[in-house]
PDB file of N, CA and C in Angstrom:
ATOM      1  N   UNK A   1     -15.495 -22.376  28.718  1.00  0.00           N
ATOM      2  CA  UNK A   1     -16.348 -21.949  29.808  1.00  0.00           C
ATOM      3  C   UNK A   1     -17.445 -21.055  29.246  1.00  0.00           C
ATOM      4  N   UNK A   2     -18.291 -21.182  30.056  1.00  0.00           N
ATOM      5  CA  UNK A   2     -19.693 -20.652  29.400  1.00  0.00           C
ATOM      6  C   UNK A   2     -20.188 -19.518  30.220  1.00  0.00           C
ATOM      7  N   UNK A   3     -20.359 -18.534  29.940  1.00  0.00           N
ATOM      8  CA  UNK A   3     -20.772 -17.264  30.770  1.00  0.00           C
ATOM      9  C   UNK A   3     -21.229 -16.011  29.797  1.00  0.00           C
ATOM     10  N   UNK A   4     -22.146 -15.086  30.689  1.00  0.00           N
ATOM     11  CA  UNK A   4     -22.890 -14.214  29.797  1.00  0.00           C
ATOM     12  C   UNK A   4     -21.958 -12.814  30.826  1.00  0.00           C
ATOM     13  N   UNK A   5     -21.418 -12.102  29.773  1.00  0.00           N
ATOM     14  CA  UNK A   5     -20.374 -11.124  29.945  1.00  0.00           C
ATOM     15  C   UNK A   5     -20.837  -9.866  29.793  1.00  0.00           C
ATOM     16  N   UNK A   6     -21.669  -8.700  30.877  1.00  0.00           N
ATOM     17  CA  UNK A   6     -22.361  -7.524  30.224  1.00  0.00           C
ATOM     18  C   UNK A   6     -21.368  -6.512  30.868  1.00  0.00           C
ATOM     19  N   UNK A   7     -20.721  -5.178  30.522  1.00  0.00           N
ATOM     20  CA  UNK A   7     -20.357  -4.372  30.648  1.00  0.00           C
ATOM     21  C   UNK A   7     -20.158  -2.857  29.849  1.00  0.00           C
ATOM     22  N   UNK A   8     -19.772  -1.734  30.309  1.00  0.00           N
ATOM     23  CA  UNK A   8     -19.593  -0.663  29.723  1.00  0.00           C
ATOM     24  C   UNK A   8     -18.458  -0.209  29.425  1.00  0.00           C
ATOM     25  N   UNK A   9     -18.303   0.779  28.483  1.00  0.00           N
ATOM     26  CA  UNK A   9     -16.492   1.304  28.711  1.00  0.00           C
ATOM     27  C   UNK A   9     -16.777   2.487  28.938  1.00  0.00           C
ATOM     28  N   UNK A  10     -15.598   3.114  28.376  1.00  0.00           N
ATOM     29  CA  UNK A  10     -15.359   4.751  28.687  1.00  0.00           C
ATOM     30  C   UNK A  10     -15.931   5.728  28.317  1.00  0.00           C
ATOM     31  N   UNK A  11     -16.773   5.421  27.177  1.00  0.00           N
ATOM     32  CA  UNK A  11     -17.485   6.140  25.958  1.00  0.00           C
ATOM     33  C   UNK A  11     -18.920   5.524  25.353  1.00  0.00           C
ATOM     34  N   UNK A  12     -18.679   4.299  25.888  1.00  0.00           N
ATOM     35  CA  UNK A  12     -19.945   2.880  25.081  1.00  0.00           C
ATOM     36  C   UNK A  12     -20.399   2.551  26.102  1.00  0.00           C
ATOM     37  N   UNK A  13     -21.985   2.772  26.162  1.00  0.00           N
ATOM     38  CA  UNK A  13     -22.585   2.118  27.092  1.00  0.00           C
ATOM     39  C   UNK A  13     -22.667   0.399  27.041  1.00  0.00           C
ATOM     40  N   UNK A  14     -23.715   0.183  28.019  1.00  0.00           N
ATOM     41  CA  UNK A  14     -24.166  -1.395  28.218  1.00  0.00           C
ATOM     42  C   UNK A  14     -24.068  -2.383  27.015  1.00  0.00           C
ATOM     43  N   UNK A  15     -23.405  -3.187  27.225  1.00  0.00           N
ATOM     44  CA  UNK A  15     -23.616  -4.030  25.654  1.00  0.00           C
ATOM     45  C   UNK A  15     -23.023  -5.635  26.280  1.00  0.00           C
ATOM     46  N   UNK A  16     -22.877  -6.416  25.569  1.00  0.00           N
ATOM     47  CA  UNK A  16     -22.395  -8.141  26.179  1.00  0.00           C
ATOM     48  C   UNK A  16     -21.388  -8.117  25.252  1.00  0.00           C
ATOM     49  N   UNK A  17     -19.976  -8.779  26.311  1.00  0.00           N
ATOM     50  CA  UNK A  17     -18.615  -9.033  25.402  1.00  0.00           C
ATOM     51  C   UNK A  17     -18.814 -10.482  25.302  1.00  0.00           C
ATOM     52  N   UNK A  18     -20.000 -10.913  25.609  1.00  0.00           N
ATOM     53  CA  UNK A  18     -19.939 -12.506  25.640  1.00  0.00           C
ATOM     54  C   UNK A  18     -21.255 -12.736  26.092  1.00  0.00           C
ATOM     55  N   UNK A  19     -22.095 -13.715  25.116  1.00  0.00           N
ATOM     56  CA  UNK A  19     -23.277 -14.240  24.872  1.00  0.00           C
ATOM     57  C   UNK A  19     -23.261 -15.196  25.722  1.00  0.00           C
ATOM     58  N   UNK A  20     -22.626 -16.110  26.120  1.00  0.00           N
ATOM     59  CA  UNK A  20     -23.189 -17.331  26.541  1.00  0.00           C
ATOM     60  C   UNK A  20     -23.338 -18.071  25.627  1.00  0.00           C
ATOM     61  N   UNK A  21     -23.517 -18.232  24.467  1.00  0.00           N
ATOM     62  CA  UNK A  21     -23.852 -18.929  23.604  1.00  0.00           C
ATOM     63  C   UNK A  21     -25.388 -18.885  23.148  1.00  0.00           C
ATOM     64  N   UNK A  22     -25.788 -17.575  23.811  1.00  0.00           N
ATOM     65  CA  UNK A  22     -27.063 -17.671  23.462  1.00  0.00           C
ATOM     66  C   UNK A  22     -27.241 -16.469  22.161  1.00  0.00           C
ATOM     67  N   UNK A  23     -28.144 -16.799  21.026  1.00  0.00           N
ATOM     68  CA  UNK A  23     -28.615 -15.950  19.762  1.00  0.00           C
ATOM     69  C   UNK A  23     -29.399 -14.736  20.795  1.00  0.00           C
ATOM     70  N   UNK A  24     -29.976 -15.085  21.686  1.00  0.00           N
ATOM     71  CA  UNK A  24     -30.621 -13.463  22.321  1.00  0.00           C
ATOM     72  C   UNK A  24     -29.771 -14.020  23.619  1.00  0.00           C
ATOM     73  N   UNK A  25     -28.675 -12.976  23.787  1.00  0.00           N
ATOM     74  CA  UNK A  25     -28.024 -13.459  26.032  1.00  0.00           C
ATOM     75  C   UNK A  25     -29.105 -12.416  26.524  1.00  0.00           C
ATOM     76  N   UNK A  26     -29.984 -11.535  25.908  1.00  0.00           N
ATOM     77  CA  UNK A  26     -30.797 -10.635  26.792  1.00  0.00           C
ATOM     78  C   UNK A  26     -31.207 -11.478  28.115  1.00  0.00           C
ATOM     79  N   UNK A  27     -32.509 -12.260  27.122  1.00  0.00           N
ATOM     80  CA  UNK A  27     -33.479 -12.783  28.302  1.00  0.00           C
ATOM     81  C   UNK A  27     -32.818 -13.689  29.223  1.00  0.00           C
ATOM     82  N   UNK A  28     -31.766 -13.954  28.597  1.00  0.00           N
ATOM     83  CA  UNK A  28     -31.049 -14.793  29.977  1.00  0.00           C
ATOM     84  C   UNK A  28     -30.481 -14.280  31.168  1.00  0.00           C
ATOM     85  N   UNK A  29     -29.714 -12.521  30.665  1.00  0.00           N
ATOM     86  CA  UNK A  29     -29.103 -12.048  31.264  1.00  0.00           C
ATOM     87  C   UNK A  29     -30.386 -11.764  32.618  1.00  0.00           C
ATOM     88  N   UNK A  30     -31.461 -11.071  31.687  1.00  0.00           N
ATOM     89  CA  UNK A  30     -32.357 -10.554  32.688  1.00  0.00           C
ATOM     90  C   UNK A  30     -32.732 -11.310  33.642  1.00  0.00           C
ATOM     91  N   UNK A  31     -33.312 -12.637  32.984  1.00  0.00           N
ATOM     92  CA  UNK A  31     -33.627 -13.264  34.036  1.00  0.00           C
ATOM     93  C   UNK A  31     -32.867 -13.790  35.210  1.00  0.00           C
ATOM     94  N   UNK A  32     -31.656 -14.044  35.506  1.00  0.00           N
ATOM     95  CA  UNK A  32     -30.861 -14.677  36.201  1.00  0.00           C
ATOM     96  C   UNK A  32     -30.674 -13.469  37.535  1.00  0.00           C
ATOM     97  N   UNK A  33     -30.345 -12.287  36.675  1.00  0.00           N
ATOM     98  CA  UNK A  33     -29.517 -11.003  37.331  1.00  0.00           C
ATOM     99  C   UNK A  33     -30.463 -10.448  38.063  1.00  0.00           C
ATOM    100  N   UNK A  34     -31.884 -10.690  37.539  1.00  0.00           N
ATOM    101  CA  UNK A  34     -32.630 -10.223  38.519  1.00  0.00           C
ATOM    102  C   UNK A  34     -32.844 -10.754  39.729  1.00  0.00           C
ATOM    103  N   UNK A  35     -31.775 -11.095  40.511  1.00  0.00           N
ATOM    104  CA  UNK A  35     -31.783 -12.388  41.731  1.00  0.00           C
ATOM    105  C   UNK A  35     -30.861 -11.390  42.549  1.00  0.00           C
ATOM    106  N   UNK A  36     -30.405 -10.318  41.671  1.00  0.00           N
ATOM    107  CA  UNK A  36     -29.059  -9.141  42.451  1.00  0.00           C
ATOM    108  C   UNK A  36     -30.189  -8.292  42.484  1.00  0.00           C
ATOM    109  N   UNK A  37     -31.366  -7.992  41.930  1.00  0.00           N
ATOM    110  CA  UNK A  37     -32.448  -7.043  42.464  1.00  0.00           C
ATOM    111  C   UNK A  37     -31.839  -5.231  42.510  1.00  0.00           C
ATOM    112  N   UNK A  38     -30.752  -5.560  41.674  1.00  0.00           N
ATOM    113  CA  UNK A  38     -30.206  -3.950  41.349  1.00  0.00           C
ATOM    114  C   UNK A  38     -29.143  -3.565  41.849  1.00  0.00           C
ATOM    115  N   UNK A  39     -28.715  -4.748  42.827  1.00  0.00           N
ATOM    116  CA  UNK A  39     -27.282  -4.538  43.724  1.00  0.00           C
ATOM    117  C   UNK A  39     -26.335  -4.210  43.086  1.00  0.00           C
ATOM    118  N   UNK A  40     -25.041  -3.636  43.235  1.00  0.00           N
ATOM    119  CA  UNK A  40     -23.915  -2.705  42.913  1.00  0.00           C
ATOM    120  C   UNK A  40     -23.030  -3.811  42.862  1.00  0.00           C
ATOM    121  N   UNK A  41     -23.474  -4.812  43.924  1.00  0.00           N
ATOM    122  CA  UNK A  41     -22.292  -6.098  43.516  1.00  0.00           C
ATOM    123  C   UNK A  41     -22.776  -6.989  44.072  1.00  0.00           C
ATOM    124  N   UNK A  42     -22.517  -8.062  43.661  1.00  0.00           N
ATOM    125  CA  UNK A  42     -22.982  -9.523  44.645  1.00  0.00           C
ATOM    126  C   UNK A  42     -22.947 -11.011  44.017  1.00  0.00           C
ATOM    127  N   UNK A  43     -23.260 -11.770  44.204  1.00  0.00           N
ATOM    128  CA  UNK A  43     -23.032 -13.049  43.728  1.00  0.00           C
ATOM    129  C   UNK A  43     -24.179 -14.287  44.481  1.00  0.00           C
ATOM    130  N   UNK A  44     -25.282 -14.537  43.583  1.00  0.00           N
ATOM    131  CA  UNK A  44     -26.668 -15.291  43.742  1.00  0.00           C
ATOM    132  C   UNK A  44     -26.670 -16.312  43.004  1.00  0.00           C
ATOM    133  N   UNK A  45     -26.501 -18.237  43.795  1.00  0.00           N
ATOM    134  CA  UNK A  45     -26.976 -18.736  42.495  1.00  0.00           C
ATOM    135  C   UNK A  45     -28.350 -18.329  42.150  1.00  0.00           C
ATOM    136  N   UNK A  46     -28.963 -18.943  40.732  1.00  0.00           N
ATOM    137  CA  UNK A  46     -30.122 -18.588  40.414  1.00  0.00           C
ATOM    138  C   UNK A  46     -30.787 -20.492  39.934  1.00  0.00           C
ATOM    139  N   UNK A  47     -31.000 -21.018  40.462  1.00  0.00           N
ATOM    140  CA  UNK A  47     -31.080 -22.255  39.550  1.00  0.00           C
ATOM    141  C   UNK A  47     -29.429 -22.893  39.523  1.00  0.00           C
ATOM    142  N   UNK A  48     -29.284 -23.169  37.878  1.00  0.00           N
ATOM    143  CA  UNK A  48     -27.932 -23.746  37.818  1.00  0.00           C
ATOM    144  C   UNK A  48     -26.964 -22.688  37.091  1.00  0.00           C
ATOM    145  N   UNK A  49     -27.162 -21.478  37.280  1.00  0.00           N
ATOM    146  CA  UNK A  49     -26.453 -20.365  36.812  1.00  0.00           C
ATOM    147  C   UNK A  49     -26.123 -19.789  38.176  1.00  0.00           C
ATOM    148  N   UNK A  50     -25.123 -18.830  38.306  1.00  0.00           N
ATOM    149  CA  UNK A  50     -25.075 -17.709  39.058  1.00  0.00           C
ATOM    150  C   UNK A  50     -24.445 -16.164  38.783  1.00  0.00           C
ATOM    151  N   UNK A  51     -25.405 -15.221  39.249  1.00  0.00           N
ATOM    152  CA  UNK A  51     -25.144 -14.093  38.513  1.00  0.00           C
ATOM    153  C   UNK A  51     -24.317 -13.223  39.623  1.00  0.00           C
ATOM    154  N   UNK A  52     -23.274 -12.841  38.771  1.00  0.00           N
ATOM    155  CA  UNK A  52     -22.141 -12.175  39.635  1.00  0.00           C
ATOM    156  C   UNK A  52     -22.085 -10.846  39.349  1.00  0.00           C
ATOM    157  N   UNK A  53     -21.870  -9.798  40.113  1.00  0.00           N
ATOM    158  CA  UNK A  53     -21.757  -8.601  39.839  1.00  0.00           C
ATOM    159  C   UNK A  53     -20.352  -7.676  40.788  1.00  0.00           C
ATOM    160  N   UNK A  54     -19.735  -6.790  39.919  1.00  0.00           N
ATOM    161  CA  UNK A  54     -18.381  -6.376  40.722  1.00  0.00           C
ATOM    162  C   UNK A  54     -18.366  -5.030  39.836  1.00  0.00           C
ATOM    163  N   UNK A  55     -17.408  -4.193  40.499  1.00  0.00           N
ATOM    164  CA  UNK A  55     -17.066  -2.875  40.148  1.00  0.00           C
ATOM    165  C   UNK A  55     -15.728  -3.154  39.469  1.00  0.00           C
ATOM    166  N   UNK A  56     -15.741  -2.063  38.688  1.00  0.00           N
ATOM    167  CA  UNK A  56     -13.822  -2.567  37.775  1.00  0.00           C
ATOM    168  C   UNK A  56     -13.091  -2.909  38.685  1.00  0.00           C
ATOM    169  N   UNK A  57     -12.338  -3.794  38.909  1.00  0.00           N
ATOM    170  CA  UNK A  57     -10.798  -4.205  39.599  1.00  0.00           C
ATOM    171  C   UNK A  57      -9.890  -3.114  39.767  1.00  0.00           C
ATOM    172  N   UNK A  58     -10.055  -2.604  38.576  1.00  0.00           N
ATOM    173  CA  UNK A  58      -9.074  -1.490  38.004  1.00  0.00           C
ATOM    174  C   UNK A  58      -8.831  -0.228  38.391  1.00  0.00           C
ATOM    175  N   UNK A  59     -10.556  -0.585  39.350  1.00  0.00           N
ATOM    176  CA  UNK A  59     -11.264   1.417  39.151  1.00  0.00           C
ATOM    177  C   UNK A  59     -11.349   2.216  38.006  1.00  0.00           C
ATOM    178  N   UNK A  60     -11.586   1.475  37.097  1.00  0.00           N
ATOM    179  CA  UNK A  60     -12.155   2.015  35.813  1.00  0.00           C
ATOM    180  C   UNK A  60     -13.268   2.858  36.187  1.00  0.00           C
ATOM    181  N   UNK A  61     -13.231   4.229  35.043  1.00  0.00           N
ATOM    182  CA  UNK A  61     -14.422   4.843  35.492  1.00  0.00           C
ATOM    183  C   UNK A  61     -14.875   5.003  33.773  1.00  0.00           C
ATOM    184  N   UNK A  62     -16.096   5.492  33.906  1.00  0.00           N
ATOM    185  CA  UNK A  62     -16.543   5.544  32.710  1.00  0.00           C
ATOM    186  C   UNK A  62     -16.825   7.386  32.143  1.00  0.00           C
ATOM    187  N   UNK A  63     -17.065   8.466  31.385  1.00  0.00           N
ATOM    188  CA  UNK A  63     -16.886  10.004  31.492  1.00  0.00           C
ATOM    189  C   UNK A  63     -17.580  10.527  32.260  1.00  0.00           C
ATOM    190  N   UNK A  64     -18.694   9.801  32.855  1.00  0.00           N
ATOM    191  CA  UNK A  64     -19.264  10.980  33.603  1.00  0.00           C
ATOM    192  C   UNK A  64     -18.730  10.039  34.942  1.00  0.00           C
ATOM    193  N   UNK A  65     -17.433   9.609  35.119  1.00  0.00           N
ATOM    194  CA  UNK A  65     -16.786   9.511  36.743  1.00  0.00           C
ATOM    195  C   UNK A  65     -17.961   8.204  37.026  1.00  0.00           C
ATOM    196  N   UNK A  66     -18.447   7.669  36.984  1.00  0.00           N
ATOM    197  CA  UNK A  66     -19.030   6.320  37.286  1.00  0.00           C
ATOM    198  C   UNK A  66     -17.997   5.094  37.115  1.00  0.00           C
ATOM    199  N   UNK A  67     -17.796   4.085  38.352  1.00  0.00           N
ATOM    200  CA  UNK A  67     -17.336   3.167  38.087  1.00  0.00           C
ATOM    201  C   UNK A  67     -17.779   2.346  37.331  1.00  0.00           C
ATOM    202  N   UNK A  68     -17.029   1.492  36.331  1.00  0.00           N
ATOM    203  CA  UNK A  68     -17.645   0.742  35.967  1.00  0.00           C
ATOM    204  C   UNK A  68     -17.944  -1.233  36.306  1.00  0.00           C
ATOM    205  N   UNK A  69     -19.266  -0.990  35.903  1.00  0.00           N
ATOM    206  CA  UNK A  69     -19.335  -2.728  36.391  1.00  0.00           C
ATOM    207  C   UNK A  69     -19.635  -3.962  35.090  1.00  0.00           C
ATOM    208  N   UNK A  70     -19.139  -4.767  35.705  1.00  0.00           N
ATOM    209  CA  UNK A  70     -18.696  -6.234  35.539  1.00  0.00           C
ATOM    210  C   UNK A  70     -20.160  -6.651  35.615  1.00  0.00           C
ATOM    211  N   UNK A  71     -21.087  -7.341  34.860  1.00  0.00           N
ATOM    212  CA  UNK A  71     -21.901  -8.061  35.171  1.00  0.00           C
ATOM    213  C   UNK A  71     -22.114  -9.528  34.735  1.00  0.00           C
ATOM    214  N   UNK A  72     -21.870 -10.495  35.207  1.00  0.00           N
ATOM    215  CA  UNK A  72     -21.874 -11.863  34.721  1.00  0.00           C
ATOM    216  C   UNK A  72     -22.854 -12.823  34.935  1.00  0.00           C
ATOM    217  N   UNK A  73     -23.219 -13.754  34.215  1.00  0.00           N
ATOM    218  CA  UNK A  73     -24.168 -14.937  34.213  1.00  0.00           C
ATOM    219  C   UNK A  73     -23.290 -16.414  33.927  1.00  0.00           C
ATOM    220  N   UNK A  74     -22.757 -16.819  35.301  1.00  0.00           N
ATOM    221  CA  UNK A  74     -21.909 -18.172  34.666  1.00  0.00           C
ATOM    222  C   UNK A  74     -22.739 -18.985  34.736  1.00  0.00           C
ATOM    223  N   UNK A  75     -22.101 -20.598  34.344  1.00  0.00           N
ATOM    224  CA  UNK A  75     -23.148 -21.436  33.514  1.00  0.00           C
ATOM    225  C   UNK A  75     -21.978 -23.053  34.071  1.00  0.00           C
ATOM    226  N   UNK A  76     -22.250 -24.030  34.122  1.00  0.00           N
ATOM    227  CA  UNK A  76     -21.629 -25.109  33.881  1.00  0.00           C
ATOM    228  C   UNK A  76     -20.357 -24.862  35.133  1.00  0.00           C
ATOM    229  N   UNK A  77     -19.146 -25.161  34.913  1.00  0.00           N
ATOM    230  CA  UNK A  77     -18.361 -25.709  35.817  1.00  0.00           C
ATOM    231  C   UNK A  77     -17.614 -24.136  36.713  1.00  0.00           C
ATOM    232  N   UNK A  78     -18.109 -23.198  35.565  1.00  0.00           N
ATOM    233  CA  UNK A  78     -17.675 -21.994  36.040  1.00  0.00           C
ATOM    234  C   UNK A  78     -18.534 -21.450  37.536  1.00  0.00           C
ATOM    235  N   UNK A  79     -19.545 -21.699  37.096  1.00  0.00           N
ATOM    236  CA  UNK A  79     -21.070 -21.604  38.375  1.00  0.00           C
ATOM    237  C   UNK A  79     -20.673 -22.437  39.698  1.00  0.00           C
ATOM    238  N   UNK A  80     -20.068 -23.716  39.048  1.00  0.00           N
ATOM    239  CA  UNK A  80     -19.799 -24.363  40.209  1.00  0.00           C
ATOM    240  C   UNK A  80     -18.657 -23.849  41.359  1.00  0.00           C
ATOM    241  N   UNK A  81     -17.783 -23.611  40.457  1.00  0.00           N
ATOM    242  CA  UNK A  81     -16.711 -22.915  41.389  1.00  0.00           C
ATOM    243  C   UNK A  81     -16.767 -21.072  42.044  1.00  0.00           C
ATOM    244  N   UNK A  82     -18.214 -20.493  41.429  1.00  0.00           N
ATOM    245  CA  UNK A  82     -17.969 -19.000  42.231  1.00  0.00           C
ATOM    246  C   UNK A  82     -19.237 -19.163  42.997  1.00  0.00           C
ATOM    247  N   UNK A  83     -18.836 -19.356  43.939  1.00  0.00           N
ATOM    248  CA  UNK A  83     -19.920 -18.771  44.948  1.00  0.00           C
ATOM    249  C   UNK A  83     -20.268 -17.839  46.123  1.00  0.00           C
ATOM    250  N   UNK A  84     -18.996 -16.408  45.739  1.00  0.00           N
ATOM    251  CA  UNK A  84     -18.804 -15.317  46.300  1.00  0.00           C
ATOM    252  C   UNK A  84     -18.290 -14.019  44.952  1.00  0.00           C
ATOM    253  N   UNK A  85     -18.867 -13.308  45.492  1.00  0.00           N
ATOM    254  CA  UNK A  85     -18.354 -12.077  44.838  1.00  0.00           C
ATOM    255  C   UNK A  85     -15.855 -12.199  44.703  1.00  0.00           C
ATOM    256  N   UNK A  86     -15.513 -12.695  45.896  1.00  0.00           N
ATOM    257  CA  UNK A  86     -13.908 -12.927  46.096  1.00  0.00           C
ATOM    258  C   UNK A  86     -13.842 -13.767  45.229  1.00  0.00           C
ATOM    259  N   UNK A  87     -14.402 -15.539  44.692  1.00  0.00           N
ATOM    260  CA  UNK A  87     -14.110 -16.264  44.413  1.00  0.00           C
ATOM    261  C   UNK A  87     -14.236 -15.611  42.938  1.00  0.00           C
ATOM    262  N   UNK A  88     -15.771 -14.944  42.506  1.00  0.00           N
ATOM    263  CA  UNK A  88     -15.553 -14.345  40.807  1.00  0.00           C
ATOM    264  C   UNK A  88     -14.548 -13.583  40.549  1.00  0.00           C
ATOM    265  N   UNK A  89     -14.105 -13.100  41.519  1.00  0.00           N
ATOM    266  CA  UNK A  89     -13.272 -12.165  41.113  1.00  0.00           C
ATOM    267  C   UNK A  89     -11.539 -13.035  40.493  1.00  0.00           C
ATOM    268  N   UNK A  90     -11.840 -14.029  41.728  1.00  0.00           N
ATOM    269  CA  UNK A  90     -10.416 -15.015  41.385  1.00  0.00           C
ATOM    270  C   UNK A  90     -10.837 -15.937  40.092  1.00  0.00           C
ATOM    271  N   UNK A  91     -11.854 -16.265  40.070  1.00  0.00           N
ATOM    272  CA  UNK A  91     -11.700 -17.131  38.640  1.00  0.00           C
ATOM    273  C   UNK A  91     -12.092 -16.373  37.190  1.00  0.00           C
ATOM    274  N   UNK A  92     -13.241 -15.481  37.613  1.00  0.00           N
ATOM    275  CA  UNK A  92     -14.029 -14.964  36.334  1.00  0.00           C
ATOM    276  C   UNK A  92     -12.499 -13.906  35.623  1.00  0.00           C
ATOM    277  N   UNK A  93     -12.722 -13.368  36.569  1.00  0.00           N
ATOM    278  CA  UNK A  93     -11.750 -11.464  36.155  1.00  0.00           C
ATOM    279  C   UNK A  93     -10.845 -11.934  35.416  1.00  0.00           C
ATOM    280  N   UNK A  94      -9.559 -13.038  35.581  1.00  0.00           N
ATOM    281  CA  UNK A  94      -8.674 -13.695  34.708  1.00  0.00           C
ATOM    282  C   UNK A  94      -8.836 -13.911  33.319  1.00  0.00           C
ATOM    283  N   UNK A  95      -9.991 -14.228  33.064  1.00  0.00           N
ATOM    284  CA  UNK A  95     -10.563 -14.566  31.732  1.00  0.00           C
ATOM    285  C   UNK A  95     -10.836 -13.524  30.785  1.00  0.00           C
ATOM    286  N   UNK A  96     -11.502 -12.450  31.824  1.00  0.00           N
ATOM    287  CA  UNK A  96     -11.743 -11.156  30.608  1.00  0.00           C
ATOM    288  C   UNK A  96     -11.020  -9.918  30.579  1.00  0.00           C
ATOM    289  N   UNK A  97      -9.822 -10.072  31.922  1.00  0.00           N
ATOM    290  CA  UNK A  97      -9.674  -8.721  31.670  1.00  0.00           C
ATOM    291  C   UNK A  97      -8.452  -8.161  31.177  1.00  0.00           C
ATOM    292  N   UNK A  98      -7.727  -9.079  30.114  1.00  0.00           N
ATOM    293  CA  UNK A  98      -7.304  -8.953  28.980  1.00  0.00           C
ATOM    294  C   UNK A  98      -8.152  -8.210  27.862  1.00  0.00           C
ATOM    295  N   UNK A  99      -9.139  -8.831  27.639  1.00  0.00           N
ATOM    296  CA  UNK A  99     -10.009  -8.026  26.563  1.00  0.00           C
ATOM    297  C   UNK A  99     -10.457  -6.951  26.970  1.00  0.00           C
ATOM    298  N   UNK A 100     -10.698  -6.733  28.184  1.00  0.00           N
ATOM    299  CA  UNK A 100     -11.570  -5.445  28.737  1.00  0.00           C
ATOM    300  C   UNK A 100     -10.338  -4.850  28.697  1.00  0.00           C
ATOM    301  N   UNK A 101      -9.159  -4.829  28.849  1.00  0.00           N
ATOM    302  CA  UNK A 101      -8.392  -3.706  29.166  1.00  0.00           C
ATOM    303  C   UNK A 101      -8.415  -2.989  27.275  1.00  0.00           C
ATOM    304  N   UNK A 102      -8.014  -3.975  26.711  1.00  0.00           N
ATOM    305  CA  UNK A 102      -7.952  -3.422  24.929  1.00  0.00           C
ATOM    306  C   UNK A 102      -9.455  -3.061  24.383  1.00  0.00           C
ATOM    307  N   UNK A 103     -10.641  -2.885  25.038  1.00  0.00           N
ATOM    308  CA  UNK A 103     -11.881  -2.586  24.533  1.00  0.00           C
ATOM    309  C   UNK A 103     -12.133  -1.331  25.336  1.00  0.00           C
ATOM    310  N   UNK A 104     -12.125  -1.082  26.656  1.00  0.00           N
ATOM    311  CA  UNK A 104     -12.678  -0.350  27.267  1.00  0.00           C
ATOM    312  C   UNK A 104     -12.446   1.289  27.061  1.00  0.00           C
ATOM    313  N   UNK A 105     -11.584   2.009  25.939  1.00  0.00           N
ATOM    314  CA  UNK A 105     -11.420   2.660  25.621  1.00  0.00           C
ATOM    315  C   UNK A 105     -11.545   3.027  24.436  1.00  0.00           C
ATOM    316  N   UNK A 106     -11.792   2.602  23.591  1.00  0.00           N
ATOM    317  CA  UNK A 106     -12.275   2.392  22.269  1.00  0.00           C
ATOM    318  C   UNK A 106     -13.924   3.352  22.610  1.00  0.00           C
ATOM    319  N   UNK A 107     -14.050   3.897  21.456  1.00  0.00           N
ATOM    320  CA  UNK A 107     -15.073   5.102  21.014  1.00  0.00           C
ATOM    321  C   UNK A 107     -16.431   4.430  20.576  1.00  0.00           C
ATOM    322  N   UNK A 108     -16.297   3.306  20.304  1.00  0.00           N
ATOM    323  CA  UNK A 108     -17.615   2.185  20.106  1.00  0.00           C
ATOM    324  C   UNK A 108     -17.417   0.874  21.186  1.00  0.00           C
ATOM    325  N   UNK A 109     -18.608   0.246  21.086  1.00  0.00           N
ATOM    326  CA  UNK A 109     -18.383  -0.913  21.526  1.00  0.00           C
ATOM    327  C   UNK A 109     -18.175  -1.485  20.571  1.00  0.00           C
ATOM    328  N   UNK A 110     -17.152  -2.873  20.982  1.00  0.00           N
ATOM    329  CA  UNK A 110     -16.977  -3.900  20.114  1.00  0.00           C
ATOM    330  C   UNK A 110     -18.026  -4.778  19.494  1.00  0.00           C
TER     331      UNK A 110
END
């Protein structure tokens, strides 16, 4: 599955646990996400992507007490199946938040 994965941890700001497969996921990220126009959470197709946005599951916070967020760009069959903030949460969150739980505390980003 193909998706552009941006989040923070506890200590490490903004960074991507997952490119998409793209050599720069910037301009992709930007362009897509800007369809959430800054929203705190939501879920927009954009074209044949859709950019999903959610607060930790967990209630993760980050040191200065900020929740932290989930920001995604799915792609291909993953896009097809979220088309709510509930539905990313049921298909996307499964996928990463194994890794997010073993990264998000760590003193660097990965």
């Amino acid at each position: 599955m193909r998706f552009i994965w941006a989040t923070r941890g506890r200590s490490w700001g903004f960074t991507f646990l997952s490119d998409g497969g793209f050599q720069d996921p910037l301009r992709a990220y930007e362009q897509v996400m800007s369809v959430l126009d800054g929203a705190a959470s939501g879920c927009v197709r954009a074209g044949d992507a859709v950019a999903l946005k959610f607060g930790d599951p967990d209630q993760r916070r980050d040191r200065a007490g900020r929740l932290i967020p989930h920001s995604f760009v799915l792609y291909d069959d993953l896009a097809q199946r979220v088309a709510t903030v509930e539905d990313g949460m049921r298909e996307v969150w499964p996928l990463v938040s194994e890794r997010y739980a073993e990264v998000w505390e760590k003193p660097t980003a990965p």
